[in-house]
C-alpha atoms as a PDB file:
ATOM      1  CA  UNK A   1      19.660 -17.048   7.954  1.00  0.00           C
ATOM      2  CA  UNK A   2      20.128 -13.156   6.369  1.00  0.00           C
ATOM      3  CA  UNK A   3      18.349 -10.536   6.537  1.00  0.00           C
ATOM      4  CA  UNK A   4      15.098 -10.592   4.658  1.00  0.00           C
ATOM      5  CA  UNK A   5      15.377  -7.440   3.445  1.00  0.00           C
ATOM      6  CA  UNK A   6      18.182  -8.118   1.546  1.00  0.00           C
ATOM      7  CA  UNK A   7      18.556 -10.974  -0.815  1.00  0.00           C
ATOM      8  CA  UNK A   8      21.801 -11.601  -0.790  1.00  0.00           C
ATOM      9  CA  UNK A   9      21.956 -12.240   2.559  1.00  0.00           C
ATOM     10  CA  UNK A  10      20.022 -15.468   2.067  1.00  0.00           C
ATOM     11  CA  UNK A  11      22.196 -17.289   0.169  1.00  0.00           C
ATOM     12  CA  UNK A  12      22.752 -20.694   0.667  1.00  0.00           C
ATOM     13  CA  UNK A  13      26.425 -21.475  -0.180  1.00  0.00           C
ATOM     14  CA  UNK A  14      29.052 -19.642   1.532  1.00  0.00           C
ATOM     15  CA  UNK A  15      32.969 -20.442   0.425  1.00  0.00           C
ATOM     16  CA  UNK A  16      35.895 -21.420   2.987  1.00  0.00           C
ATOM     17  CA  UNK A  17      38.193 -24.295   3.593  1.00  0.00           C
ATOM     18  CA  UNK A  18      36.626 -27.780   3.860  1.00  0.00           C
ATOM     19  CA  UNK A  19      40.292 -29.114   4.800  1.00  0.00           C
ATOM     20  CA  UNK A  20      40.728 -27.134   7.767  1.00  0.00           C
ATOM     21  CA  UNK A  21      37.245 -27.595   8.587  1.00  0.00           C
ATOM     22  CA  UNK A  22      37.778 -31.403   8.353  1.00  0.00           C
ATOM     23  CA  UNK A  23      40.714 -31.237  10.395  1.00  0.00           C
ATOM     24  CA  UNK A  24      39.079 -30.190  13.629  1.00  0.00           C
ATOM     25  CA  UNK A  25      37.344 -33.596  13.913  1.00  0.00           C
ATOM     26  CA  UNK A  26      33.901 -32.159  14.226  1.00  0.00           C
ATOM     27  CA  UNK A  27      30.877 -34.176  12.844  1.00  0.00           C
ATOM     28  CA  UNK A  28      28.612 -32.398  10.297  1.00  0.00           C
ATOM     29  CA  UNK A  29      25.436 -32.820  12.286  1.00  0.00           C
ATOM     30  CA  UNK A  30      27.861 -30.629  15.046  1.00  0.00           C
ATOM     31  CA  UNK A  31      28.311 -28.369  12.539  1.00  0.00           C
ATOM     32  CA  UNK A  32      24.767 -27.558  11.324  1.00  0.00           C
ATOM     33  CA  UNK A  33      24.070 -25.171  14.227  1.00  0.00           C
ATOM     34  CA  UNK A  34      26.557 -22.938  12.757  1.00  0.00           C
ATOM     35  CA  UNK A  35      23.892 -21.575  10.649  1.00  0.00           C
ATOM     36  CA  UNK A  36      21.590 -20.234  13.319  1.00  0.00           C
ATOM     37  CA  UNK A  37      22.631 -20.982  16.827  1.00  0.00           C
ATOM     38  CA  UNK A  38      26.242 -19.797  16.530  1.00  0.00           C
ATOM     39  CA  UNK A  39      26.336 -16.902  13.310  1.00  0.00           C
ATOM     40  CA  UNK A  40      23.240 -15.505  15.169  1.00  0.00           C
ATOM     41  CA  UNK A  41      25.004 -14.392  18.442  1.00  0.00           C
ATOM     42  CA  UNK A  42      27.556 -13.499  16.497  1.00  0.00           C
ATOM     43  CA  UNK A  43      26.505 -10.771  14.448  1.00  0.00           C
ATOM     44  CA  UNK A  44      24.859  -9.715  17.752  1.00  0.00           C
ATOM     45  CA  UNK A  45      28.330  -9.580  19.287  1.00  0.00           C
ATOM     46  CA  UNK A  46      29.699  -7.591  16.327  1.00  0.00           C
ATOM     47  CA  UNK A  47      27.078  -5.262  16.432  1.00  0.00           C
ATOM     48  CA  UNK A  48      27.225  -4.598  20.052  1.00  0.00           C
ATOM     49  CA  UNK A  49      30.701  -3.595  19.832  1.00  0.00           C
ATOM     50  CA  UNK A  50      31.843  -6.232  22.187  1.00  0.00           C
ATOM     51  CA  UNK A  51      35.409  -5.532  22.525  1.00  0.00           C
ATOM     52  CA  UNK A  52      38.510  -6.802  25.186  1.00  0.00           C
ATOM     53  CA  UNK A  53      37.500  -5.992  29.284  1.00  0.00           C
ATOM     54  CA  UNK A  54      33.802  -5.429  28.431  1.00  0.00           C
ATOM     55  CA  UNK A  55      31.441  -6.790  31.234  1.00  0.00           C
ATOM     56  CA  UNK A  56      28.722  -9.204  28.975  1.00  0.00           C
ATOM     57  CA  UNK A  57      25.444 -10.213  30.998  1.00  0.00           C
ATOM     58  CA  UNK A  58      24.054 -13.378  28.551  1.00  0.00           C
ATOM     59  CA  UNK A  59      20.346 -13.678  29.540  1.00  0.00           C
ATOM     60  CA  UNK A  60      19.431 -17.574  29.012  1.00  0.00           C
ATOM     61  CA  UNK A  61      22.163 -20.014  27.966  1.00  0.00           C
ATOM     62  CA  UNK A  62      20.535 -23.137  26.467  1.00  0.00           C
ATOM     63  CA  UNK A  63      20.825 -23.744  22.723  1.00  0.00           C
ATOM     64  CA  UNK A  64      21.740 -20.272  21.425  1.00  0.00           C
ATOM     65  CA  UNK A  65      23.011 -17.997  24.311  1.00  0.00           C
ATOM     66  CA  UNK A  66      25.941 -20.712  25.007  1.00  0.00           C
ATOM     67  CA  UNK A  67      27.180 -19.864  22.115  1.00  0.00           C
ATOM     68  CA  UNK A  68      26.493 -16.081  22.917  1.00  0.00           C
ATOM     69  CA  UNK A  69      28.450 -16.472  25.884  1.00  0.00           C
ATOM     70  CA  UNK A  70      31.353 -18.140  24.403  1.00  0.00           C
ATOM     71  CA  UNK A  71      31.509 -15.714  21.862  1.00  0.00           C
ATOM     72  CA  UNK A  72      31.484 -13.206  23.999  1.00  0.00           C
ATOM     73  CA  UNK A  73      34.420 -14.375  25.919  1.00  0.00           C
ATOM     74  CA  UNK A  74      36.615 -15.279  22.383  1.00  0.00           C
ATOM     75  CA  UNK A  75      36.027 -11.225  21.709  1.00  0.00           C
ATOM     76  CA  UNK A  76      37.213 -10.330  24.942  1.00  0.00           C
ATOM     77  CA  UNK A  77      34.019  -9.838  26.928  1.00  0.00           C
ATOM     78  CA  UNK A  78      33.966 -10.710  30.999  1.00  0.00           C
ATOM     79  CA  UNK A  79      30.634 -12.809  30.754  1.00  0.00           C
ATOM     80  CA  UNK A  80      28.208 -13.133  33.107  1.00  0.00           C
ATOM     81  CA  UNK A  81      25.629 -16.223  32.837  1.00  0.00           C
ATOM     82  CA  UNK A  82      22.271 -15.857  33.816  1.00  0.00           C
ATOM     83  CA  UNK A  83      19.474 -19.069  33.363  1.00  0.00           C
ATOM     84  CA  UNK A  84      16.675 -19.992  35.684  1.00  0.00           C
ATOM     85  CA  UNK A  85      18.326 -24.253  34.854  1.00  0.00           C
ATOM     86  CA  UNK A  86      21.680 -24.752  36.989  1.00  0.00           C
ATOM     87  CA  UNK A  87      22.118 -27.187  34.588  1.00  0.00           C
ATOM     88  CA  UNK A  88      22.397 -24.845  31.685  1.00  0.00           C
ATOM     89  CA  UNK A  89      24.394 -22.626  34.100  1.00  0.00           C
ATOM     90  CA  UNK A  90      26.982 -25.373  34.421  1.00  0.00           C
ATOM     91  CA  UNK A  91      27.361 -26.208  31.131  1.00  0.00           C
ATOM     92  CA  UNK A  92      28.454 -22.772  30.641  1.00  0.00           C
ATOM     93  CA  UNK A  93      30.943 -22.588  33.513  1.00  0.00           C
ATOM     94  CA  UNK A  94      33.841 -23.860  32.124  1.00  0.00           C
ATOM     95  CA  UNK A  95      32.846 -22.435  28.719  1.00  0.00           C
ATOM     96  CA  UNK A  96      33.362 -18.818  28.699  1.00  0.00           C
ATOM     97  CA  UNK A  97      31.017 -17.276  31.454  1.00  0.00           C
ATOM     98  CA  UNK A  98      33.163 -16.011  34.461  1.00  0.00           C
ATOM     99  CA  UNK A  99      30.226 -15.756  36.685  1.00  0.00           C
ATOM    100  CA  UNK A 100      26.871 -17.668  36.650  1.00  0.00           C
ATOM    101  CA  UNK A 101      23.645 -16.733  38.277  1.00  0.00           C
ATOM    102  CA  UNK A 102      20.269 -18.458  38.710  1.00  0.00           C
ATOM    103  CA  UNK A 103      17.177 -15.902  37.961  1.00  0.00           C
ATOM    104  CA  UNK A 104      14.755 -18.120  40.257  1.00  0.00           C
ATOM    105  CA  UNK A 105      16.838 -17.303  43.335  1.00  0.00           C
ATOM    106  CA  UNK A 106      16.599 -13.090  42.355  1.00  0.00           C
ATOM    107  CA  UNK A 107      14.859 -10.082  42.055  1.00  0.00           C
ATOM    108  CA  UNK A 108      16.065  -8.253  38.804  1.00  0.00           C
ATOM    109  CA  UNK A 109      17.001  -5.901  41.791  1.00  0.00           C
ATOM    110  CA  UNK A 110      19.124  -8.128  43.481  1.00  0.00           C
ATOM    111  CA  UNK A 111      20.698  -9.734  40.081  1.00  0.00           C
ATOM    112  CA  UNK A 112      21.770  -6.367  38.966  1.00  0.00           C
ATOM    113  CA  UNK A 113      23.540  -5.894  42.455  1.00  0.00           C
ATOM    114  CA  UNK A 114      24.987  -9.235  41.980  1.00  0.00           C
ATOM    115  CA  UNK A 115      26.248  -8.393  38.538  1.00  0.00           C
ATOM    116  CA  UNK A 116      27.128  -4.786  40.356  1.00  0.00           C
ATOM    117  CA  UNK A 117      29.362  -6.373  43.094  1.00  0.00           C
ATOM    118  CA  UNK A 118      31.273  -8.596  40.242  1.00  0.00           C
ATOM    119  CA  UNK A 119      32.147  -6.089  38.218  1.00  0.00           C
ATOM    120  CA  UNK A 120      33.927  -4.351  40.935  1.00  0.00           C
ATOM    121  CA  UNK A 121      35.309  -6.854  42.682  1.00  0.00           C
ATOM    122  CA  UNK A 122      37.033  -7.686  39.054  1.00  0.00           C
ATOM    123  CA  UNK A 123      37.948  -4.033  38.059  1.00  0.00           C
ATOM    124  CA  UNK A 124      35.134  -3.769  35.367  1.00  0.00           C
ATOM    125  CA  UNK A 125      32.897  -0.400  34.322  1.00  0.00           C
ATOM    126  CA  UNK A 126      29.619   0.131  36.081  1.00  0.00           C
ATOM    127  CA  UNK A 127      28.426   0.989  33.329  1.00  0.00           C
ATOM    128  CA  UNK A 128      27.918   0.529  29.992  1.00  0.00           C
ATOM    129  CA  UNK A 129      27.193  -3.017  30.132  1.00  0.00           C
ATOM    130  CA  UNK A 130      26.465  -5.555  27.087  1.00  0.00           C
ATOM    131  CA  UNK A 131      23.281  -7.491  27.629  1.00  0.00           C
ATOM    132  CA  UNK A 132      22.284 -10.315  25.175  1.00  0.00           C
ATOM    133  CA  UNK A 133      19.069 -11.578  25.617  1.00  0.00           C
ATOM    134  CA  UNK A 134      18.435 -15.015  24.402  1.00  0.00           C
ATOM    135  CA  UNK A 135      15.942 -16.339  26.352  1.00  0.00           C
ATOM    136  CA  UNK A 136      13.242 -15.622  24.085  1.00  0.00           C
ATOM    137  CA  UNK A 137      10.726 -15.490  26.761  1.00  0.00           C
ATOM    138  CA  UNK A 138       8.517 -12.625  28.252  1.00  0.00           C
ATOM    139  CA  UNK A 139      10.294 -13.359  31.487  1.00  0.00           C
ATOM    140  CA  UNK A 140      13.490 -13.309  30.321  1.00  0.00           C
ATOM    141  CA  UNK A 141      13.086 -10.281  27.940  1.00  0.00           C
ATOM    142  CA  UNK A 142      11.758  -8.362  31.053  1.00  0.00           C
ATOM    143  CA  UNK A 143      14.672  -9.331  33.138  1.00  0.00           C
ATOM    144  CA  UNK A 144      17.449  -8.551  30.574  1.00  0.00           C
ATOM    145  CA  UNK A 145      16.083  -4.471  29.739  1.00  0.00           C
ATOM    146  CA  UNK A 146      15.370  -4.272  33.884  1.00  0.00           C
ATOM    147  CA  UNK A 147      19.546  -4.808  33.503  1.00  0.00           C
ATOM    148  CA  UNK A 148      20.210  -1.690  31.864  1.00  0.00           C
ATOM    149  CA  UNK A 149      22.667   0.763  33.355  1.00  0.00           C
ATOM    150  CA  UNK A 150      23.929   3.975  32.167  1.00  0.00           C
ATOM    151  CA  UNK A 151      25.635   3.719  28.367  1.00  0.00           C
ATOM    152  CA  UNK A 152      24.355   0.352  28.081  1.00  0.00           C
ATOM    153  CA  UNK A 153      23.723  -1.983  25.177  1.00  0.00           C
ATOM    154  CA  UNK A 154      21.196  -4.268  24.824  1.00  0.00           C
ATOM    155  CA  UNK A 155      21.200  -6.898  21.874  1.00  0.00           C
ATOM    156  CA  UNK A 156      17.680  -8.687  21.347  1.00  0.00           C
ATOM    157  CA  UNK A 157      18.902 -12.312  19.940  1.00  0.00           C
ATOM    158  CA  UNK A 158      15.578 -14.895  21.394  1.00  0.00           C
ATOM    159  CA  UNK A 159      12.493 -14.185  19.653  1.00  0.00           C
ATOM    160  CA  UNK A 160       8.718 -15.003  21.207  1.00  0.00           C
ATOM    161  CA  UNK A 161       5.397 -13.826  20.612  1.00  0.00           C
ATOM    162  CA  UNK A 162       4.705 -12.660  24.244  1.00  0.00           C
ATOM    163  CA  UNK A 163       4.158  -9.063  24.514  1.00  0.00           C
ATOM    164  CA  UNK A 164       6.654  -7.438  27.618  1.00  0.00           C
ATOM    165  CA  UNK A 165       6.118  -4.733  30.032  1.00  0.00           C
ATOM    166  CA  UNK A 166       9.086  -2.323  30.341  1.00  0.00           C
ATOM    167  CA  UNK A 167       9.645   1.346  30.773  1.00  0.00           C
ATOM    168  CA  UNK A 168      10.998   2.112  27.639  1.00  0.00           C
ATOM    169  CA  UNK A 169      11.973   5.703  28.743  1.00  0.00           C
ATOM    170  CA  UNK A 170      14.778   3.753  30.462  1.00  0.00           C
ATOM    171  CA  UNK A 171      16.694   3.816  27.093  1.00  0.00           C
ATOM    172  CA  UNK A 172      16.011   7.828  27.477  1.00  0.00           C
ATOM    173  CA  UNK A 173      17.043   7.805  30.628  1.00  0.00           C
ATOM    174  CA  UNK A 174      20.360   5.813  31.004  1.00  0.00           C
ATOM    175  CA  UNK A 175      22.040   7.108  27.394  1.00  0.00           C
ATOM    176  CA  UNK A 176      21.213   3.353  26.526  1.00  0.00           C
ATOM    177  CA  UNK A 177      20.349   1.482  23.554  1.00  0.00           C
ATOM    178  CA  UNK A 178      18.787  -1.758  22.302  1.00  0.00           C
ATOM    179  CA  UNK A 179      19.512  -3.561  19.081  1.00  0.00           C
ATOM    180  CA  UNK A 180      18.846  -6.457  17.552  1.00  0.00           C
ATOM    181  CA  UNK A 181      19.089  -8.995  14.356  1.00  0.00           C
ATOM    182  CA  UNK A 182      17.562 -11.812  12.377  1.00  0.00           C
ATOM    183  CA  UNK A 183      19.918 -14.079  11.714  1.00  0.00           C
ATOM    184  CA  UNK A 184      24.052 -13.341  10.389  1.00  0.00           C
ATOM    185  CA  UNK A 185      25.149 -12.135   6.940  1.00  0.00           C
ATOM    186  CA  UNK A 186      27.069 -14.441   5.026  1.00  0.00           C
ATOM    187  CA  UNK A 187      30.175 -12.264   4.823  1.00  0.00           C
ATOM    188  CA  UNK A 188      30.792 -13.102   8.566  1.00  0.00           C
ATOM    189  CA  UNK A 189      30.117 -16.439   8.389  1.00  0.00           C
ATOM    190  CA  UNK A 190      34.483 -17.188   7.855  1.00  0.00           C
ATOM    191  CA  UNK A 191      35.423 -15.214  11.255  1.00  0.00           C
ATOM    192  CA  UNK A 192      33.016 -17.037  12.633  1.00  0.00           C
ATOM    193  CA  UNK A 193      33.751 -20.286  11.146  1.00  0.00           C
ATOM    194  CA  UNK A 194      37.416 -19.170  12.199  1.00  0.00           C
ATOM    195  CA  UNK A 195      36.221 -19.128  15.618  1.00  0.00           C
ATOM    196  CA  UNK A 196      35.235 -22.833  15.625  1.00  0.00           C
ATOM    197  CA  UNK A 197      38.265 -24.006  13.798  1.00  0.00           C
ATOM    198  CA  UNK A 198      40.576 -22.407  16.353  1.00  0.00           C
ATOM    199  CA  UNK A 199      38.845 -23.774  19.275  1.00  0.00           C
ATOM    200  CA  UNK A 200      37.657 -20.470  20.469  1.00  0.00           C
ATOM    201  CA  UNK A 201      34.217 -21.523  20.349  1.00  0.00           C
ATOM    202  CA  UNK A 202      33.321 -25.200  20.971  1.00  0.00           C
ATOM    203  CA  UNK A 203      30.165 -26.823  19.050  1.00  0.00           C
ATOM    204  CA  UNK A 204      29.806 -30.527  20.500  1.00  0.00           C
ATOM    205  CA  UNK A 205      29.309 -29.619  24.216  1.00  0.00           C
ATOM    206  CA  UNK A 206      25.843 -27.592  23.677  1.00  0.00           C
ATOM    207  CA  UNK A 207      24.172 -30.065  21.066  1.00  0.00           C
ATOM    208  CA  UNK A 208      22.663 -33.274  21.551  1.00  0.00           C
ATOM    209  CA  UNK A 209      21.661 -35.251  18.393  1.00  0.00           C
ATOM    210  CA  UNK A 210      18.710 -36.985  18.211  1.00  0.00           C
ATOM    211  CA  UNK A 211      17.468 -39.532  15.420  1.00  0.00           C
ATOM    212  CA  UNK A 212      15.287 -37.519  12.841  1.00  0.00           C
ATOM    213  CA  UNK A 213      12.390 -40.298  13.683  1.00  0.00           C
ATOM    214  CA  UNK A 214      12.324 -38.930  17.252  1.00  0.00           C
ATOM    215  CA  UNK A 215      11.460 -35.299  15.730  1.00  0.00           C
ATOM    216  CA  UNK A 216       7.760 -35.308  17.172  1.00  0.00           C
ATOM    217  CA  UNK A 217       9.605 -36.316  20.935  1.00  0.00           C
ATOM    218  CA  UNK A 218      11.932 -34.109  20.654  1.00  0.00           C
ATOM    219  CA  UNK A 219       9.363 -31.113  19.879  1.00  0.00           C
ATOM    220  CA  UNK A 220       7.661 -31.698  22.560  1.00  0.00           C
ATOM    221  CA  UNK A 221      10.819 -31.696  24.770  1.00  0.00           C
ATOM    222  CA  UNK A 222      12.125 -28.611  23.346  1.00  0.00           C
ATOM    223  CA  UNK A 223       8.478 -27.051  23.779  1.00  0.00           C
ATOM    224  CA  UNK A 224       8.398 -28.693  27.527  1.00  0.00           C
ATOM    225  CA  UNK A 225      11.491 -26.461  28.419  1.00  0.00           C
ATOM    226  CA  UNK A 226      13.643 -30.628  28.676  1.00  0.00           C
ATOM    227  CA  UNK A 227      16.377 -29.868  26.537  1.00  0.00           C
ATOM    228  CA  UNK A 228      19.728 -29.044  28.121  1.00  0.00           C
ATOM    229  CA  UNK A 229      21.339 -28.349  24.903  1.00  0.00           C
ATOM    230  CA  UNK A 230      21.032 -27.631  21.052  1.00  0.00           C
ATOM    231  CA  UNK A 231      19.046 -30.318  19.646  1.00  0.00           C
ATOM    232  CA  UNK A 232      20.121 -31.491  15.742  1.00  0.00           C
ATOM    233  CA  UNK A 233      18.213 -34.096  14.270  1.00  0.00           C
ATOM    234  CA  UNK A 234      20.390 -36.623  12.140  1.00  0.00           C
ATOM    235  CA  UNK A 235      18.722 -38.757   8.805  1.00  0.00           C
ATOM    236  CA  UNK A 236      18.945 -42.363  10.060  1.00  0.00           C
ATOM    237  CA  UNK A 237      18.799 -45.314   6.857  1.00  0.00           C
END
């Protein structure tokens, strides 16, 4: 998944080492959510600059924003989890995120305190924070730009339909900016691949694979907010 403005960027075949991809053990079906769930937040990460001591709020951590989160951490980021599901929260404990927080139990006021109080108490900027939304819910989208402080970054990686309210002169105001991308270009598909090979960034924890005759379930489970992690579906005979 490229951009669609440029061709090349959807190609479907990208070259690296199938033996040291074998060698890590991981099954294919583990593997297919390098295409989307991991390159995504990814490119995100590279294009946010994330870089070594950098505090990284991650705004939803199911299928797409654990692997935000770990990535984060791999580039150096402190990373701060925030899900309304303390089970998604705990999956990303031990994972990469250094501090998790549940958005049902906040105001946006009070979670960017929290965040606030963490970053001090761990020698971090107050400002300038990276914030990847991947939520891709109104909610969640208005929670991750209310987390905006001075120099700030945020990176837009969930997608939905809903229409947010913000105060988009908060960009203005706090020297701030938000970015975002559709998908990873195939030239960083190999650090990333690298990432997963080296054990940076672990695949089989967030996916759960489901046989591809189950595909109407599992929609409805996925749309039903059910799923706890990435969900592949697998050809059965």
């Amino acid at each position: 998944m490229g951009s669609r403005e440029n061709p090349v960027d959807l190609a479907e075949r990208v070259l690296l080492d199938e033996r040291r991809l074998a060698a890590t053990g991981i099954d294919l079906a583990d593997l297919s959510v390098i295409a989307d769930a991991v390159t995504t937040p990814y490119q995100a990460a590279v294009q946010a600059g994330v870089t070594a001591g950098d505090l990284v709020v991650v705004n939803g951590v199911g299928g797409v924003g654990g692997y935000a989160a770990q990535i984060a951490s791999a580039f150096g980021g402190v990373v701060v989890a925030v899900d309304v599901n303390d089970d998604k929260l705990a999956a990303v404990a031990g994972q990469g995120a250094a501090l998790t927080l549940n958005a049902k139990e906040k105001t946006p006021r009070d979670l960017k305190a929290a965040i606030a109080a963490f970053a001090k108490e761990r020698g971090l900027r107050q400002s300038e924070w990276i914030i990847f939304e991947c939520s891709g819910t109104r909610a969640g989208q208005e929670t991750a730009f209310s987390l905006i402080n001075h120099g700030a970054t945020l990176a837009v990686v969930g997608f939905t339909m809903d229409k947010v309210e913000i105060r988009l002169s908060n960009l203005m105001a706090y020297h701030a900016r938000a970015i975002g991308n559709w998908g990873c270009a195939p030239d960083l598909y190999p650090d990333a691949l690298e990432l997963i090979i080296n054990g940076r960034v672990k695949v089989t924890q967030l996916v759960e694979k489901h046989p591809l005759a189950d595909i109407n379930h599992v929609f409805e489970a996925v749309h039903a907010g059910q799923l706890k992690r990435r969900a592949v579906l697998v050809p059965t005979p």
